[in-house]
PDB file of N, CA and C in Angstrom:
ATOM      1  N   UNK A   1      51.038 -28.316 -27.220  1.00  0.00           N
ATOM      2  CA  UNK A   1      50.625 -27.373 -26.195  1.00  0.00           C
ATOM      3  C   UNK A   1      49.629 -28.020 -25.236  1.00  0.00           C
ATOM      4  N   UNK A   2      48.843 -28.894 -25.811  1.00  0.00           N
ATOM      5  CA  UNK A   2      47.406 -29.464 -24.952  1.00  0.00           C
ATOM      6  C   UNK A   2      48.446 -30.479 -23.960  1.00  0.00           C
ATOM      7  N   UNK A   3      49.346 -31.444 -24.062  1.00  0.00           N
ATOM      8  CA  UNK A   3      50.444 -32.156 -23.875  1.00  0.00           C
ATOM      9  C   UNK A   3      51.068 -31.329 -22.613  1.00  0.00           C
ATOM     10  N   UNK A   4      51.557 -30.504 -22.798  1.00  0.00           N
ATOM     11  CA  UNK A   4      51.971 -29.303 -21.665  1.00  0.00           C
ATOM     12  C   UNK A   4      51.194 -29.332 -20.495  1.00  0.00           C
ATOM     13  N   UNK A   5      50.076 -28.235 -20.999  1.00  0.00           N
ATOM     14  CA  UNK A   5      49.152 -28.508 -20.456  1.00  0.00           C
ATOM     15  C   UNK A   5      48.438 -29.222 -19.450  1.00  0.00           C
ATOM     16  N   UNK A   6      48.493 -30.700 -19.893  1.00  0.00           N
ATOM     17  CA  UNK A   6      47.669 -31.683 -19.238  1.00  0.00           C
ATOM     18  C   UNK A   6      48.342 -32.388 -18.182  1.00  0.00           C
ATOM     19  N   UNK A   7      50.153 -32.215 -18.688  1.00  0.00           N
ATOM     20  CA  UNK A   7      51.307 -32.377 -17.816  1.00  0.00           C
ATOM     21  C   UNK A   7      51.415 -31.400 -16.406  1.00  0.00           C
ATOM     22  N   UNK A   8      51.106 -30.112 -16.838  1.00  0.00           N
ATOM     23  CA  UNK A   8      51.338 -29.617 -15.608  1.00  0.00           C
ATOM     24  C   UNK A   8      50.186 -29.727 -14.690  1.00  0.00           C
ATOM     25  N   UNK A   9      49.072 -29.562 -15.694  1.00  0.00           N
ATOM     26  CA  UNK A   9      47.391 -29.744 -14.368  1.00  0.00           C
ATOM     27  C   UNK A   9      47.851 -31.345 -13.865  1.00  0.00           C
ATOM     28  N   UNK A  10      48.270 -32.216 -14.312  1.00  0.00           N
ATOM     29  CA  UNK A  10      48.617 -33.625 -13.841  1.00  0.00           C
ATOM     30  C   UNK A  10      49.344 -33.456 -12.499  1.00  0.00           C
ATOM     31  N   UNK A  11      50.607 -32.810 -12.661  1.00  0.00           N
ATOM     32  CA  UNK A  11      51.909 -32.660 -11.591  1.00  0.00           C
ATOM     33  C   UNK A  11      51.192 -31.623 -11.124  1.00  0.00           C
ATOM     34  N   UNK A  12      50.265 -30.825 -10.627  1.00  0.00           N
ATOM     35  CA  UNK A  12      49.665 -30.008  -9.702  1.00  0.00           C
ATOM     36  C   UNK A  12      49.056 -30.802  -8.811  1.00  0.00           C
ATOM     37  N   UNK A  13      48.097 -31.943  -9.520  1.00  0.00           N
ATOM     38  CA  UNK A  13      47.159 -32.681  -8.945  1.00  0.00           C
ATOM     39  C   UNK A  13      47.854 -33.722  -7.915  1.00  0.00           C
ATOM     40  N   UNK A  14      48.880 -34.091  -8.376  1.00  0.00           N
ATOM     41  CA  UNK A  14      50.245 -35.204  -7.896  1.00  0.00           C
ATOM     42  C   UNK A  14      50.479 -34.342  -6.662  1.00  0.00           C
ATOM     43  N   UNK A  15      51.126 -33.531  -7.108  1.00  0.00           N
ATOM     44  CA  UNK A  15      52.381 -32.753  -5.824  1.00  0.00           C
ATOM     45  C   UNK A  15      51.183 -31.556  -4.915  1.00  0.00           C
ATOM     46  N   UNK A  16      50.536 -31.609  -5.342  1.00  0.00           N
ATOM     47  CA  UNK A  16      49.305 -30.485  -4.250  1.00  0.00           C
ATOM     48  C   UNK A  16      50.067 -29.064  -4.207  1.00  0.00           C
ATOM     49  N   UNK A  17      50.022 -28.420  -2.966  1.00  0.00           N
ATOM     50  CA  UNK A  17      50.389 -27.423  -2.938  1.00  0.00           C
ATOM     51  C   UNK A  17      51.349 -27.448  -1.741  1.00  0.00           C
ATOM     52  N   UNK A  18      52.433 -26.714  -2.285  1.00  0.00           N
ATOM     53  CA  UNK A  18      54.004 -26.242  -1.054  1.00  0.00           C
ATOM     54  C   UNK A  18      54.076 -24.937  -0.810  1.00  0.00           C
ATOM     55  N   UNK A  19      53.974 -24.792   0.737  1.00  0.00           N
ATOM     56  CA  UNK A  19      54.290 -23.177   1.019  1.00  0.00           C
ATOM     57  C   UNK A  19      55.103 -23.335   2.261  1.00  0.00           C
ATOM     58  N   UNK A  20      55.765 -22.176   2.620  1.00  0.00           N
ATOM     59  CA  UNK A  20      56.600 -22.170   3.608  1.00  0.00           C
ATOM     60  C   UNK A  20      55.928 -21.352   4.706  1.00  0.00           C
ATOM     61  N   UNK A  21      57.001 -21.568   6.183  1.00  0.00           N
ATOM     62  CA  UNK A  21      56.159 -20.727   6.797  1.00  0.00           C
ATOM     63  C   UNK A  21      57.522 -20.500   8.026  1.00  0.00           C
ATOM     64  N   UNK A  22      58.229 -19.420   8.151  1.00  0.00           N
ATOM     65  CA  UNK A  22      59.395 -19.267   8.643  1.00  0.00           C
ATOM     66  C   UNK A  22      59.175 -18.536   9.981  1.00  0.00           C
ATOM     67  N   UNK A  23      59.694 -19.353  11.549  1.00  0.00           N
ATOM     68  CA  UNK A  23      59.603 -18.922  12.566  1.00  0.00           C
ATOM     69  C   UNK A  23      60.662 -18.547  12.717  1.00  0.00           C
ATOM     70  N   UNK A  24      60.758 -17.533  14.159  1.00  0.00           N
ATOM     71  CA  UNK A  24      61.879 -17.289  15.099  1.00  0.00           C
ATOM     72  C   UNK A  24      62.452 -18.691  15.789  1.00  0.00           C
ATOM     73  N   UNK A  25      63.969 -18.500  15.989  1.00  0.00           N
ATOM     74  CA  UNK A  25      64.036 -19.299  17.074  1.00  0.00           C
ATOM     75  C   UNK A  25      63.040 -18.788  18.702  1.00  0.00           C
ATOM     76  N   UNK A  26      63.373 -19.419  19.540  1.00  0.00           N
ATOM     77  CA  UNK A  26      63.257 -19.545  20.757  1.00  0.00           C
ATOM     78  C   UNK A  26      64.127 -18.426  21.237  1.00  0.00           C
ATOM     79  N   UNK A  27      64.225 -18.436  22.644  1.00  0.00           N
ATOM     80  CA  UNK A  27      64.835 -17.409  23.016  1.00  0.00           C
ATOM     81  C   UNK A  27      66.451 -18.292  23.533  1.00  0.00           C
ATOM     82  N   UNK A  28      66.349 -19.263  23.965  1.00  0.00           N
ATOM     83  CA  UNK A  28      67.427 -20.010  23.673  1.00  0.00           C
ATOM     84  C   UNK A  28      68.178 -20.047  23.078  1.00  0.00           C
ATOM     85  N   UNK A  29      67.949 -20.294  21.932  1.00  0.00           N
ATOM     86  CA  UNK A  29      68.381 -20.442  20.094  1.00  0.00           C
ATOM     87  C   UNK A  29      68.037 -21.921  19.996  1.00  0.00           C
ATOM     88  N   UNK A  30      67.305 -22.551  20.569  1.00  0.00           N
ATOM     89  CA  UNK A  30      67.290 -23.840  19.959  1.00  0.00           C
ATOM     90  C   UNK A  30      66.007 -23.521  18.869  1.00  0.00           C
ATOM     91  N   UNK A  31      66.899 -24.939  17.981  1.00  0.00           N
ATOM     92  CA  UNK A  31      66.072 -24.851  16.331  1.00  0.00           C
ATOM     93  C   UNK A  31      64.985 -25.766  16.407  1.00  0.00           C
ATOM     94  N   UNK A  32      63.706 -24.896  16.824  1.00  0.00           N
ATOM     95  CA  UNK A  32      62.656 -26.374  17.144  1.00  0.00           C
ATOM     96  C   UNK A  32      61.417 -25.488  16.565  1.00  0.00           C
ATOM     97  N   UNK A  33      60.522 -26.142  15.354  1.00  0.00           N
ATOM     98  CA  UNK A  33      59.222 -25.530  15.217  1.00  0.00           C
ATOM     99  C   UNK A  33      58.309 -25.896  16.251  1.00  0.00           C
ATOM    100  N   UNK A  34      56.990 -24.684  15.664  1.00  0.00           N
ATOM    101  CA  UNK A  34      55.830 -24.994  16.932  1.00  0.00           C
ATOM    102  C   UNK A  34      54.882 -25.243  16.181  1.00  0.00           C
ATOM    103  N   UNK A  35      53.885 -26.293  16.506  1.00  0.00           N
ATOM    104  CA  UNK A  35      52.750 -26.607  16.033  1.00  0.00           C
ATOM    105  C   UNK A  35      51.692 -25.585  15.709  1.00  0.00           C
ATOM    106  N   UNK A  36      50.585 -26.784  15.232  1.00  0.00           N
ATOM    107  CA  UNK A  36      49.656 -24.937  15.325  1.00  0.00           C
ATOM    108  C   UNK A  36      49.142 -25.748  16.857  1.00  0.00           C
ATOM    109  N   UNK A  37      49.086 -26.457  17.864  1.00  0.00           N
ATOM    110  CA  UNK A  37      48.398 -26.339  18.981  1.00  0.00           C
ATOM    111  C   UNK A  37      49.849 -25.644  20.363  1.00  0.00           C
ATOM    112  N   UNK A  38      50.977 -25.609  19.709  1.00  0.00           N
ATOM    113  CA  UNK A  38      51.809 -24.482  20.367  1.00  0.00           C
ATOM    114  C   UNK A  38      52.810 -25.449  20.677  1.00  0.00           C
ATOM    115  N   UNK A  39      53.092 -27.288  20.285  1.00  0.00           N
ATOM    116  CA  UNK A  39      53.656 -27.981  21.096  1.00  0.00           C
ATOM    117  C   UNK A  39      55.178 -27.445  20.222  1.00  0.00           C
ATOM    118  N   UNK A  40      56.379 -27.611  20.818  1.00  0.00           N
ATOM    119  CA  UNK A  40      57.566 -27.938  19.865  1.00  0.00           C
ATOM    120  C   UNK A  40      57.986 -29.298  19.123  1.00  0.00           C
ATOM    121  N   UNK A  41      58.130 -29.075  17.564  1.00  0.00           N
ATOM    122  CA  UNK A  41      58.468 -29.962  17.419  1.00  0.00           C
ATOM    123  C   UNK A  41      60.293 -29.745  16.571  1.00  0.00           C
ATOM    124  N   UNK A  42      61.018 -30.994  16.242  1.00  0.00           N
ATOM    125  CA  UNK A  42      62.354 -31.159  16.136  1.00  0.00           C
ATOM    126  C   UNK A  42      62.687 -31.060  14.348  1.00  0.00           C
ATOM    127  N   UNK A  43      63.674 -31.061  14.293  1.00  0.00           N
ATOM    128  CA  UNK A  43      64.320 -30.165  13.421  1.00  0.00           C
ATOM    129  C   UNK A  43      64.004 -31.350  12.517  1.00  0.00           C
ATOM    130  N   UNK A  44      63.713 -31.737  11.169  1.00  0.00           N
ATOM    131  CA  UNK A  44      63.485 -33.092  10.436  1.00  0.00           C
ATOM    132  C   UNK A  44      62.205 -33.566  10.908  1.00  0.00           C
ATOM    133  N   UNK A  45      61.547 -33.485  12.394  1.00  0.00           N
ATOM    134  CA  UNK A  45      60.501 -34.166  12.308  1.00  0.00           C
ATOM    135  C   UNK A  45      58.790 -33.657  11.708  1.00  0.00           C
ATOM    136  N   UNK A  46      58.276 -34.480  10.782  1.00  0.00           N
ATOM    137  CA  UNK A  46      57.234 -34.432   9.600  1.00  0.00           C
ATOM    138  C   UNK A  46      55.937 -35.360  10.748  1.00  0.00           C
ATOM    139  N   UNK A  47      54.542 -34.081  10.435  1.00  0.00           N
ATOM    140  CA  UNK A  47      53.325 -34.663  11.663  1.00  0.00           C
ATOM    141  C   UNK A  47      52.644 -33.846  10.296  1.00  0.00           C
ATOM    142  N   UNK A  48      51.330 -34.843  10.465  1.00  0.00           N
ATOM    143  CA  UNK A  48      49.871 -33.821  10.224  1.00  0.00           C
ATOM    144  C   UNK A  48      48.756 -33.485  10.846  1.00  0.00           C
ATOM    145  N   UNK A  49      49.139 -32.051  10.502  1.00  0.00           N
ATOM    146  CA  UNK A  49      47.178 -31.566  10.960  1.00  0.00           C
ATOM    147  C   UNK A  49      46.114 -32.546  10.381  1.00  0.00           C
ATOM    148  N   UNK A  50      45.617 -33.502  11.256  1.00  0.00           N
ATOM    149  CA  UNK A  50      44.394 -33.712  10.871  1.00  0.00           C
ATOM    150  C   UNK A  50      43.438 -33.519  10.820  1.00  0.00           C
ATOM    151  N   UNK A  51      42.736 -32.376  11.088  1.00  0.00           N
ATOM    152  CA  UNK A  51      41.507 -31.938  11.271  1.00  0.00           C
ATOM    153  C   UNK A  51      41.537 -31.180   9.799  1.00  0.00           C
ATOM    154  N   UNK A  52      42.810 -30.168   9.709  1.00  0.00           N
ATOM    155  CA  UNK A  52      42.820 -29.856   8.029  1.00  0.00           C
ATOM    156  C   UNK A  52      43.675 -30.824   6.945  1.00  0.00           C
ATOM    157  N   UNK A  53      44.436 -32.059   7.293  1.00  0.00           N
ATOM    158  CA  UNK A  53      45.019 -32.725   6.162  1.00  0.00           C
ATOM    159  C   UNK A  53      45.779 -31.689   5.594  1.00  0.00           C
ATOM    160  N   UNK A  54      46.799 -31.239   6.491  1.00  0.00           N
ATOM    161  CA  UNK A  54      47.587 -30.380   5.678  1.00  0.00           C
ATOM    162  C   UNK A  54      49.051 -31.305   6.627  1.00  0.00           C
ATOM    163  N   UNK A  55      50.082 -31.373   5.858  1.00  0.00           N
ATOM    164  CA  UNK A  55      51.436 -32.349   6.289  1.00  0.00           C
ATOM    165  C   UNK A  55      52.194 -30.784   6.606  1.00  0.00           C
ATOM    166  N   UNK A  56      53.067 -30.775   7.661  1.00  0.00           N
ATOM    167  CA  UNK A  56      54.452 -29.827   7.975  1.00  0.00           C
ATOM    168  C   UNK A  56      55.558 -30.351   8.304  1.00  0.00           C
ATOM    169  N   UNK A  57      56.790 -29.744   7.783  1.00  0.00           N
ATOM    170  CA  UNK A  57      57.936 -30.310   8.194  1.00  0.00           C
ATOM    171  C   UNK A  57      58.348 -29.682   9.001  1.00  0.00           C
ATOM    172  N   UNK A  58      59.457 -29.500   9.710  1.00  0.00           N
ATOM    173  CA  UNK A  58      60.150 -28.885  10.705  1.00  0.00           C
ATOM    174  C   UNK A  58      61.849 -28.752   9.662  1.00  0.00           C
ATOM    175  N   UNK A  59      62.305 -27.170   9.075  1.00  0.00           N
ATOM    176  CA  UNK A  59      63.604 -27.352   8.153  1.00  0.00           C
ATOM    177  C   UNK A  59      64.579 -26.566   8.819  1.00  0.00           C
ATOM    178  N   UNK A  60      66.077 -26.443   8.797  1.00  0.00           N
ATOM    179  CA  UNK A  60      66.520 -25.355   9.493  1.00  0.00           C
ATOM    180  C   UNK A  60      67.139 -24.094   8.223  1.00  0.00           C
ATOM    181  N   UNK A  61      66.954 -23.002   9.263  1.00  0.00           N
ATOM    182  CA  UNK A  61      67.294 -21.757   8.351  1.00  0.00           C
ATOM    183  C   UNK A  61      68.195 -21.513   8.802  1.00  0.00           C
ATOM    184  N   UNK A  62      68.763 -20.043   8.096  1.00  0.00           N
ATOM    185  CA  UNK A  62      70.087 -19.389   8.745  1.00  0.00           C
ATOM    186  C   UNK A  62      69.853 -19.261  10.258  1.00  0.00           C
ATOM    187  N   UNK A  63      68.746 -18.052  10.115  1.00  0.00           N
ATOM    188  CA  UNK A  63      68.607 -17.244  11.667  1.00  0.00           C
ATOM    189  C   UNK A  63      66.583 -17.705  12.115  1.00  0.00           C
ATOM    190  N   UNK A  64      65.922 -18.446  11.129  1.00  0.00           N
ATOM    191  CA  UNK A  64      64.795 -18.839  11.910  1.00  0.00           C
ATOM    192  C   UNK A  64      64.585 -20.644  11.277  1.00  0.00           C
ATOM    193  N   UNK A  65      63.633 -20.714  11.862  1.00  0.00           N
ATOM    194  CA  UNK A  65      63.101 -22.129  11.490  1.00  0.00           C
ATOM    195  C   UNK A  65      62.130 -22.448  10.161  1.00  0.00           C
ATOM    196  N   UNK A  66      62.106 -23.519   9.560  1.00  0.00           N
ATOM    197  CA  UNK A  66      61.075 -23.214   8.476  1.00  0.00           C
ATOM    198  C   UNK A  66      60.381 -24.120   8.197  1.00  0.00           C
ATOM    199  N   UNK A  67      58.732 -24.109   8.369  1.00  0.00           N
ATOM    200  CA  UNK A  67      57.924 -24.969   8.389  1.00  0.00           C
ATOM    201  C   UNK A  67      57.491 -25.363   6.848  1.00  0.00           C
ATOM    202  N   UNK A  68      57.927 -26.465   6.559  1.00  0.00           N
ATOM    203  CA  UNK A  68      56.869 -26.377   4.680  1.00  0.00           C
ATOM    204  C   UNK A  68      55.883 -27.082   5.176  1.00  0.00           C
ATOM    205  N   UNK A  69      54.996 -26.839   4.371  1.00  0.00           N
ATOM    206  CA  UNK A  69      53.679 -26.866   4.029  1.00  0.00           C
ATOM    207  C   UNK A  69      53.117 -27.400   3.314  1.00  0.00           C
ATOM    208  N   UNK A  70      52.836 -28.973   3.248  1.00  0.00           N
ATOM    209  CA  UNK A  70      51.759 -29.104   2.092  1.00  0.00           C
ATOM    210  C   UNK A  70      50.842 -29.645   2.116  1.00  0.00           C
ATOM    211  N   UNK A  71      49.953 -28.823   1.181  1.00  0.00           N
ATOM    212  CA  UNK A  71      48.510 -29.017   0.953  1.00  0.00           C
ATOM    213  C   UNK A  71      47.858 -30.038   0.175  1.00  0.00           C
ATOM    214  N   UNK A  72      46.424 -30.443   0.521  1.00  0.00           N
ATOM    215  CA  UNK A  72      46.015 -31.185  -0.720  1.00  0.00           C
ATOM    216  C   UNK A  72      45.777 -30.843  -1.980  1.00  0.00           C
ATOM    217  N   UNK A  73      45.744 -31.533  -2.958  1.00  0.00           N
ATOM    218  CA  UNK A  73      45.181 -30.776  -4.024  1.00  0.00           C
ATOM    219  C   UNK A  73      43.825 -30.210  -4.318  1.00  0.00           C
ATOM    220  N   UNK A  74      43.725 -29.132  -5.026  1.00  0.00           N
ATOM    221  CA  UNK A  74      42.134 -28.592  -5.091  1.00  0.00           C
ATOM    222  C   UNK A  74      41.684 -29.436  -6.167  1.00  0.00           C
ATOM    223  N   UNK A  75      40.867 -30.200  -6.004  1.00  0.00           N
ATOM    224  CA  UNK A  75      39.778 -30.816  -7.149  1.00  0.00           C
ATOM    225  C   UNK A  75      38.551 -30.654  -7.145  1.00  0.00           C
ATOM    226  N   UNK A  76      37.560 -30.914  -7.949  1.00  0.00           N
ATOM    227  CA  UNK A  76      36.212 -30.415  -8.506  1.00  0.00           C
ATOM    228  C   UNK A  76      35.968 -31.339  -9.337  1.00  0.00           C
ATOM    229  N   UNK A  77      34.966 -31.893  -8.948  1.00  0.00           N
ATOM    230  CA  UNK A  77      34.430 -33.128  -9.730  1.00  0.00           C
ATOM    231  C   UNK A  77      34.135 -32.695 -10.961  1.00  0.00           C
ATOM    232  N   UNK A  78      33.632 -33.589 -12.056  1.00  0.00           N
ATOM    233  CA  UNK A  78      33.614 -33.171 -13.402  1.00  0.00           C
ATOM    234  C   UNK A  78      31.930 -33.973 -13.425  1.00  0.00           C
ATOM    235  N   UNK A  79      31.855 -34.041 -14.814  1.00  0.00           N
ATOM    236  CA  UNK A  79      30.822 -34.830 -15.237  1.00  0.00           C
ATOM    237  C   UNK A  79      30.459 -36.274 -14.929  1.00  0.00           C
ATOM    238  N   UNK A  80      31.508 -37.212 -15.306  1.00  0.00           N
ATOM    239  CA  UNK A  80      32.084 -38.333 -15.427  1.00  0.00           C
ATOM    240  C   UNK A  80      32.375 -38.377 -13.432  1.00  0.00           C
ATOM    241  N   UNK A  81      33.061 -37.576 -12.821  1.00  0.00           N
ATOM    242  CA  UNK A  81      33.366 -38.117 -11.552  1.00  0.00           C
ATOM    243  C   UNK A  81      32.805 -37.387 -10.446  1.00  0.00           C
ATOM    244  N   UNK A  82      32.980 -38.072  -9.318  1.00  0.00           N
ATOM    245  CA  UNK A  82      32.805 -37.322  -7.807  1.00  0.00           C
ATOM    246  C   UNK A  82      34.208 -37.714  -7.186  1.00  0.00           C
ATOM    247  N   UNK A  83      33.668 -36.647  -5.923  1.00  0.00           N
ATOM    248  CA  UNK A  83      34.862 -36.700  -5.069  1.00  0.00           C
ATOM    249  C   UNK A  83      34.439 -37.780  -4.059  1.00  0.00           C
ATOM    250  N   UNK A  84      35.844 -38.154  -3.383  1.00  0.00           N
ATOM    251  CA  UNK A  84      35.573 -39.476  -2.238  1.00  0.00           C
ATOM    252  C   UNK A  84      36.481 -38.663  -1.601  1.00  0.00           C
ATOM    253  N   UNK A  85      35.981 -39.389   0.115  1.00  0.00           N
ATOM    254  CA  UNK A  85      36.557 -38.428   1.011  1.00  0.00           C
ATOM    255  C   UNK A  85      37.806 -39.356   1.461  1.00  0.00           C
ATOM    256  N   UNK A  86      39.279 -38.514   2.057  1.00  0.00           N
ATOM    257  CA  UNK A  86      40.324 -39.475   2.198  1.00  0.00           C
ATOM    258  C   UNK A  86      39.851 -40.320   3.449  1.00  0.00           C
ATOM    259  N   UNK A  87      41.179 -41.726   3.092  1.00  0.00           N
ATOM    260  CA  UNK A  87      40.465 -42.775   3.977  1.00  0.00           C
ATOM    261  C   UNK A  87      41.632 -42.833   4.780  1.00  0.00           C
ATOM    262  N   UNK A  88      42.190 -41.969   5.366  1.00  0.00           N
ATOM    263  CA  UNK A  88      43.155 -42.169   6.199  1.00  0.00           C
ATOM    264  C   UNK A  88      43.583 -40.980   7.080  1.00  0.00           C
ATOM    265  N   UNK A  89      43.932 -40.846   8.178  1.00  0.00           N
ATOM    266  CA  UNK A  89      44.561 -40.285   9.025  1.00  0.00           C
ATOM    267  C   UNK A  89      45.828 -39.326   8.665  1.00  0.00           C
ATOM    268  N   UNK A  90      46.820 -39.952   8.352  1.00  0.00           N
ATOM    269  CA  UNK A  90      47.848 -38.886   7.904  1.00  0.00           C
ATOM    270  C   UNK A  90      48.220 -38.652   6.134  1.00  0.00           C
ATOM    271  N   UNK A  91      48.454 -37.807   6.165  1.00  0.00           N
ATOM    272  CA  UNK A  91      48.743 -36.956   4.749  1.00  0.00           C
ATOM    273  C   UNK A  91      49.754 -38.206   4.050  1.00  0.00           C
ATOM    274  N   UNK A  92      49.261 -38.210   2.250  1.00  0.00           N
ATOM    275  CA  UNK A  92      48.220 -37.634   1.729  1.00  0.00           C
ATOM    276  C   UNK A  92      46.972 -38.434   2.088  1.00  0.00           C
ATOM    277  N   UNK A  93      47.030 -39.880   2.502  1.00  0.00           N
ATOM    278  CA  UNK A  93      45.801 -40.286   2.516  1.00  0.00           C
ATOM    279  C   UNK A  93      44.696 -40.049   2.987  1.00  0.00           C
ATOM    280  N   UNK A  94      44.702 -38.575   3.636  1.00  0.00           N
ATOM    281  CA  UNK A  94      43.267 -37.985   4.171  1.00  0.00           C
ATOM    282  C   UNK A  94      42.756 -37.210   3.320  1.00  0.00           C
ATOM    283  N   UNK A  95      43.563 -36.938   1.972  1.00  0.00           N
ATOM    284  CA  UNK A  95      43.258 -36.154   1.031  1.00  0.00           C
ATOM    285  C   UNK A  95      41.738 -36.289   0.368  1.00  0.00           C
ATOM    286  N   UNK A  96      41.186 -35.656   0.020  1.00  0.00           N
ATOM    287  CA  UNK A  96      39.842 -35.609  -0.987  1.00  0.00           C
ATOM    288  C   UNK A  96      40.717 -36.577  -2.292  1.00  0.00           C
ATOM    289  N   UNK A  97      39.797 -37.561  -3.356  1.00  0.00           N
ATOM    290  CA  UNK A  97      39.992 -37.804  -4.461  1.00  0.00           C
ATOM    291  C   UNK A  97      39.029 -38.082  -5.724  1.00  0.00           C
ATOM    292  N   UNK A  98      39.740 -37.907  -6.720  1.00  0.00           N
ATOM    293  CA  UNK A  98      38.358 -38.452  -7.890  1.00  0.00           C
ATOM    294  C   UNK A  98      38.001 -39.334  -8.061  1.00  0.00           C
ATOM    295  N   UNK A  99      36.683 -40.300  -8.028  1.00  0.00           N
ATOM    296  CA  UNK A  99      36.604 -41.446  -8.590  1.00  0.00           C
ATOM    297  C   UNK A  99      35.607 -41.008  -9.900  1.00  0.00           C
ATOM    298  N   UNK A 100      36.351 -41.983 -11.055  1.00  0.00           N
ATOM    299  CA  UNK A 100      35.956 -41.840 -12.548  1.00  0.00           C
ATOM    300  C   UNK A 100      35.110 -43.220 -12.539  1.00  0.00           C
TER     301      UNK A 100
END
């Protein structure tokens, strides 16, 4: 059970967090997401927010568009570690991490 456990808090910490986020088309019908600063982007093409280090894709749906979402992982230093801040520009490497 501890085995389980330590597997899934592991693959949480790995894979962060996925959420979706499903637009309208356009009035066109073209299949294009919108940023969060309003630009369009293309159907497959993957950018990150850097100011929050959060990665989006651009996916297609039936009748809207669908942005996934992913997040960094939530961590909290322990005894033994602190957090270091990410050393990079685009996702994940802008992520927060532990050093032990």
């Amino acid at each position: 059970m501890f085995r389980l456990l330590l597997f899934l808090s592991l693959l949480t910490l790995i894979l962060g967090q996925i959420s979706y986020e499903y637009q309208y088309r356009r009035g066109g019908g073209l299949l294009e997401c919108t940023d969060e600063k309003g630009a369009f982007r293309k159907l497959g093409e993957i950018w990150t927010e850097r100011k929050s280090c959060i990665q989006r894709r651009c996916l297609p749906g039936a009748f809207k568009v669908i942005v996934q979402i992913k997040r960094c992982p939530k961590i909290e230093p322990s005894e033994n570690c602190t957090i270091k801040a990410g050393n990079g520009n685009n996702f994940p490497d802008c992520c927060k991490s532990l050093v032990c």
